[in-house]
Protein backbone atom coordinates (compact mmCIF):
# COMPACT_ATOMS: atom_id res chain seq x y z
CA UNK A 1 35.19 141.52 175.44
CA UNK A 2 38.74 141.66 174.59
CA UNK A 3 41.98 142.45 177.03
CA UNK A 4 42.37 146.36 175.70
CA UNK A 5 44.93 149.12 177.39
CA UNK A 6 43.87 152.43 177.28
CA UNK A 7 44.94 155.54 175.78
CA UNK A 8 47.77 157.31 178.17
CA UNK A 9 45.51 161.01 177.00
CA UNK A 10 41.28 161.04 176.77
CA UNK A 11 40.73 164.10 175.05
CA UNK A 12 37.24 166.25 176.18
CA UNK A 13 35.34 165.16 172.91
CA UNK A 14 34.26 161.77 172.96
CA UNK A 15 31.89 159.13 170.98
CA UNK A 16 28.26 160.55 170.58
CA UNK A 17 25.48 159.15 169.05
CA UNK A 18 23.53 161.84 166.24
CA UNK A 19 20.96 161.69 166.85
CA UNK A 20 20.47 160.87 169.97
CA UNK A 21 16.88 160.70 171.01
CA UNK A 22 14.34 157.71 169.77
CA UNK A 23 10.97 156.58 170.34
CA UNK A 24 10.47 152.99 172.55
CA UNK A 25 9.82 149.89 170.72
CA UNK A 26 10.37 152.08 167.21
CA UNK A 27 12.86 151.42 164.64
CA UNK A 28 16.11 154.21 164.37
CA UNK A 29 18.80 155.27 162.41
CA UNK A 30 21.88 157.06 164.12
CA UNK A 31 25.78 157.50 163.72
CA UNK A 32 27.83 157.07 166.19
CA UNK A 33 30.55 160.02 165.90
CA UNK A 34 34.34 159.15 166.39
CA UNK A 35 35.79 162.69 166.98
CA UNK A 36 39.13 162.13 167.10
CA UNK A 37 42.43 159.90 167.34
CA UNK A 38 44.52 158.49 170.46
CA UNK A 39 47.25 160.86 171.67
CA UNK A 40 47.27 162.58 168.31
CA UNK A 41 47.20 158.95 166.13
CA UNK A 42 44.60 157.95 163.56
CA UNK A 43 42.46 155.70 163.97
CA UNK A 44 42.18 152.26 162.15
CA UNK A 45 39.36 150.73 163.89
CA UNK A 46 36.28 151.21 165.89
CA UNK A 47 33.91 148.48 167.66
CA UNK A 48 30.29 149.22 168.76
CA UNK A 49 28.38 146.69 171.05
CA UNK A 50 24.88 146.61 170.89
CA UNK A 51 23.07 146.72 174.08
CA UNK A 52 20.61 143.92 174.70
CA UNK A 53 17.42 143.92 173.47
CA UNK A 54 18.02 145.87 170.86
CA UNK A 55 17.35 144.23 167.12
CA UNK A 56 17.24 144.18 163.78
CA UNK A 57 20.54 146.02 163.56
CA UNK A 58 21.92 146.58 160.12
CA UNK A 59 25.20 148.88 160.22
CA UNK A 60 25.81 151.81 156.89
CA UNK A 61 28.51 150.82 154.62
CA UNK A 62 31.01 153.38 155.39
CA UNK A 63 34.04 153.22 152.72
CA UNK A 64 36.62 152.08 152.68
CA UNK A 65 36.19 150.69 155.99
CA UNK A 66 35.66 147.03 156.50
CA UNK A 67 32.19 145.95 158.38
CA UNK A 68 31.94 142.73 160.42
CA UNK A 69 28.38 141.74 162.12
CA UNK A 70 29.47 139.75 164.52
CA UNK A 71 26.60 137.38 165.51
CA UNK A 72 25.62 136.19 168.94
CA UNK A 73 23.35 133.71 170.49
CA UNK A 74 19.82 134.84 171.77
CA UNK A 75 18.95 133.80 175.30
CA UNK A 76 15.66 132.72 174.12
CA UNK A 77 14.71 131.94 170.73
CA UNK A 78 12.12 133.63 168.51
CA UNK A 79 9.96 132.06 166.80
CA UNK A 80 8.17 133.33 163.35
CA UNK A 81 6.21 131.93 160.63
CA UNK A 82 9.00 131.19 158.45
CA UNK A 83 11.43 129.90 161.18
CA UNK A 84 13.32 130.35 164.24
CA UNK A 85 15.60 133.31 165.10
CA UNK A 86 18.30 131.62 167.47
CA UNK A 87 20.98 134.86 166.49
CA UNK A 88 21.23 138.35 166.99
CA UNK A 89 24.00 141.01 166.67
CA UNK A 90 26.56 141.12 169.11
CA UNK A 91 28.60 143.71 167.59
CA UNK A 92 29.58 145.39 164.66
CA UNK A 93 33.52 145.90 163.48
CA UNK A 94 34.83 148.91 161.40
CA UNK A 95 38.04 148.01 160.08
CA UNK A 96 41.10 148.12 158.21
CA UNK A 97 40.52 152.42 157.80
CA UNK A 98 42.55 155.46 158.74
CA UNK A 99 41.13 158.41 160.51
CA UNK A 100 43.03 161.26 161.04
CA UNK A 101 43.71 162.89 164.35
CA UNK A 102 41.66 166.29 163.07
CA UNK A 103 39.25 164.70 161.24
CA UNK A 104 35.76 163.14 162.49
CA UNK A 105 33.63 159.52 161.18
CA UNK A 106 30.47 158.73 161.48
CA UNK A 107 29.42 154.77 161.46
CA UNK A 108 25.79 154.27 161.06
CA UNK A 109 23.38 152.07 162.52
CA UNK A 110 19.92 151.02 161.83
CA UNK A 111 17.88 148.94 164.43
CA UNK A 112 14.92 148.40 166.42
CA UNK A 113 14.47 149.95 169.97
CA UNK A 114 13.48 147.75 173.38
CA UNK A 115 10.57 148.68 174.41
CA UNK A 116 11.80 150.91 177.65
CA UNK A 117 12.40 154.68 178.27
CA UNK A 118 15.44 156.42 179.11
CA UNK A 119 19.28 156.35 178.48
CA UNK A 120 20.28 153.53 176.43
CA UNK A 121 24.25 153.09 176.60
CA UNK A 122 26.37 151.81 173.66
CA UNK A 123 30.01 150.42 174.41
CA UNK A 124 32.43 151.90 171.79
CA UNK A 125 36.16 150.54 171.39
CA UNK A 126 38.68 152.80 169.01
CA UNK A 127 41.95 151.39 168.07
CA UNK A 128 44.51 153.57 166.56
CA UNK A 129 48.02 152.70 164.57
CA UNK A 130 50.00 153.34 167.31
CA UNK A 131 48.55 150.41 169.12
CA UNK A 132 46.44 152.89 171.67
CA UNK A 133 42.77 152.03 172.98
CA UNK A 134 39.96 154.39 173.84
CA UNK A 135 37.70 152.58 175.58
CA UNK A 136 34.14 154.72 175.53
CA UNK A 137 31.97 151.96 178.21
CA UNK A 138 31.69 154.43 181.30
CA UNK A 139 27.85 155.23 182.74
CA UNK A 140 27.22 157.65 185.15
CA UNK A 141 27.10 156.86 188.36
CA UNK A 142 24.24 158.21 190.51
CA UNK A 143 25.69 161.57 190.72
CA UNK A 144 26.38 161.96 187.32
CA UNK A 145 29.88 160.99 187.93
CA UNK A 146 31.96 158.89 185.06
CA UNK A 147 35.07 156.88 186.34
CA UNK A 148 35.99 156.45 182.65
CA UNK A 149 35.14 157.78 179.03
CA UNK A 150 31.43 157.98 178.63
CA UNK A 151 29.80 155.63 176.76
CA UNK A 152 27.61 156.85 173.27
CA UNK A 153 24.18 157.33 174.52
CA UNK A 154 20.29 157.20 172.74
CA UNK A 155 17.84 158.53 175.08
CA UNK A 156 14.66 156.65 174.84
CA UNK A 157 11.16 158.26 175.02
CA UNK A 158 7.84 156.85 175.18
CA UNK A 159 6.02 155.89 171.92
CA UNK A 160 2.91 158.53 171.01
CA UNK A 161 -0.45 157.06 172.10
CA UNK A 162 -1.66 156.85 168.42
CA UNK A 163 1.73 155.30 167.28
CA UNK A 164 1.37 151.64 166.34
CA UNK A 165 3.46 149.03 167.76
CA UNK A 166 6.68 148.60 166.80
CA UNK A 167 6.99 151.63 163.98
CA UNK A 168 7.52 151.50 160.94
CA UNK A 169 10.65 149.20 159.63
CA UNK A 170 12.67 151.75 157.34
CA UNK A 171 14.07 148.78 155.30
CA UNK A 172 13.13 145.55 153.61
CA UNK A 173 15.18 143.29 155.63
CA UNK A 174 13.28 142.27 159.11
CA UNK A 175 14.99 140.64 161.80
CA UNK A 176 18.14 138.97 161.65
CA UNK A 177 17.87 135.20 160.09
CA UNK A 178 19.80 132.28 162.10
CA UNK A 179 23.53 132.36 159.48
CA UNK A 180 26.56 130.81 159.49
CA UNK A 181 29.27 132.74 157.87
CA UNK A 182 28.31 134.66 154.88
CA UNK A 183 30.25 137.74 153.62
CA UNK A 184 29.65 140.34 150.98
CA UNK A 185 31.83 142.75 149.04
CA UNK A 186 30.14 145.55 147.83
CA UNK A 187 31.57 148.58 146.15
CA UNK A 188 31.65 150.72 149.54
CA UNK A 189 33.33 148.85 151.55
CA UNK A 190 33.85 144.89 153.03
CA UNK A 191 30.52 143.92 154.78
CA UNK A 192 31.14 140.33 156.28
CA UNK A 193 28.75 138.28 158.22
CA UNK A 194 30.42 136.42 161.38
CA UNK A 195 28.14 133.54 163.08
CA UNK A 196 27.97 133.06 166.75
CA UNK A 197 31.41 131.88 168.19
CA UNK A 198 33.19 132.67 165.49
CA UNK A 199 36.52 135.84 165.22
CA UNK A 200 35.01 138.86 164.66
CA UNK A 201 38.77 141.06 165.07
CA UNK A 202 41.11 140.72 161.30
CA UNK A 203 42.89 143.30 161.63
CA UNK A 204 44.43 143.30 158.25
């Protein structure tokens, strides 16, 4: 996604997601935990991809980070009684913060679940002041075995027989509608809205 050089030190702890276990074709909430810096710096921004298929994502205002939604297009258009989705998210930015070394974040996401079972891996970039990278995009290979830092994780489970379709949507926005660029400042935060093709990095 963008030409990044690892930290020279990957500490034991790396990015989780809490929680970490969600129903299939269900709508979740998790935080994906940044436990610490790079060599000992803090860190002053943090980049989640979202894995395809997954939807209606809608990240936490976390302050006084800055949030971009960087907006991608879909391979195949869907279409709904008011319109035509042609976006979805891409990625979401946390920016322009400082994190401590010895001190933990959490950056929240709510979205929809694909409808499939098992792990679901999340790519998580963290860029510190001293100009380091960790890079947590590793899977396992099929002995377990990660040649990198481990990607965040949601294991997937099948939906209860008697659960309807789809779950029930925790918030009153629905999927994401085709946008330009649209931004919003709200009291917690910088919460910007990037369209498809557009820079989704400011480092400020």
């Amino acid at each position: 996604m963008v030409p990044i050089t690892p930290s020279s030190h990957i500490k034991a702890a790396h990015v989780t997601a809490n929680p970490s276990i969600g129903v299939s074709g269900a709508y979740f909430q998790t935080n994906f935990r940044v436990p610490h810096g790079c060599d000992g710096n803090a860190t002053d921004l943090v980049i989640i991809e979202i894995p395809k298929n997954v939807t209606s994502v809608k990240p936490r205002a976390t302050y006084p980070w800055n949030t971009t939604i960087n907006m991608v297009p879909l391979a195949v258009p869907i279409t709904t009684p008011t319109g035509t989705i042609n976006t979805t998210v891409g990625s979401v930015t946390f920016s322009n913060g400082n994190l401590p070394d010895n001190m933990y974040e959490d950056f929240g996401l709510q979205f929809k679940l694909p409808q499939m079972t098992g792990p679901l891996y999340w790519s998580v970039y963290q860029h510190c002041v001293n100009g380091g990278w960790n890079n947590w995009t590793s899977v396992p290979d099929a002995k377990g075995a990660y040649a990198g830092s481990p990607a965040a994780m949601v294991n997937v489970t099948a939906a209860p027989a008697s659960a309807a379709p789809g779950g029930a949507n925790p918030s009153t926005g629905g999927d994401n509608k085709n946008a330009a660029v649209a931004s919003q400042i709200f009291g917690l935060g910088q919460v910007a809205l990037v369209g498809a093709g557009a820079l989704m990095l400011a480092m400020l």
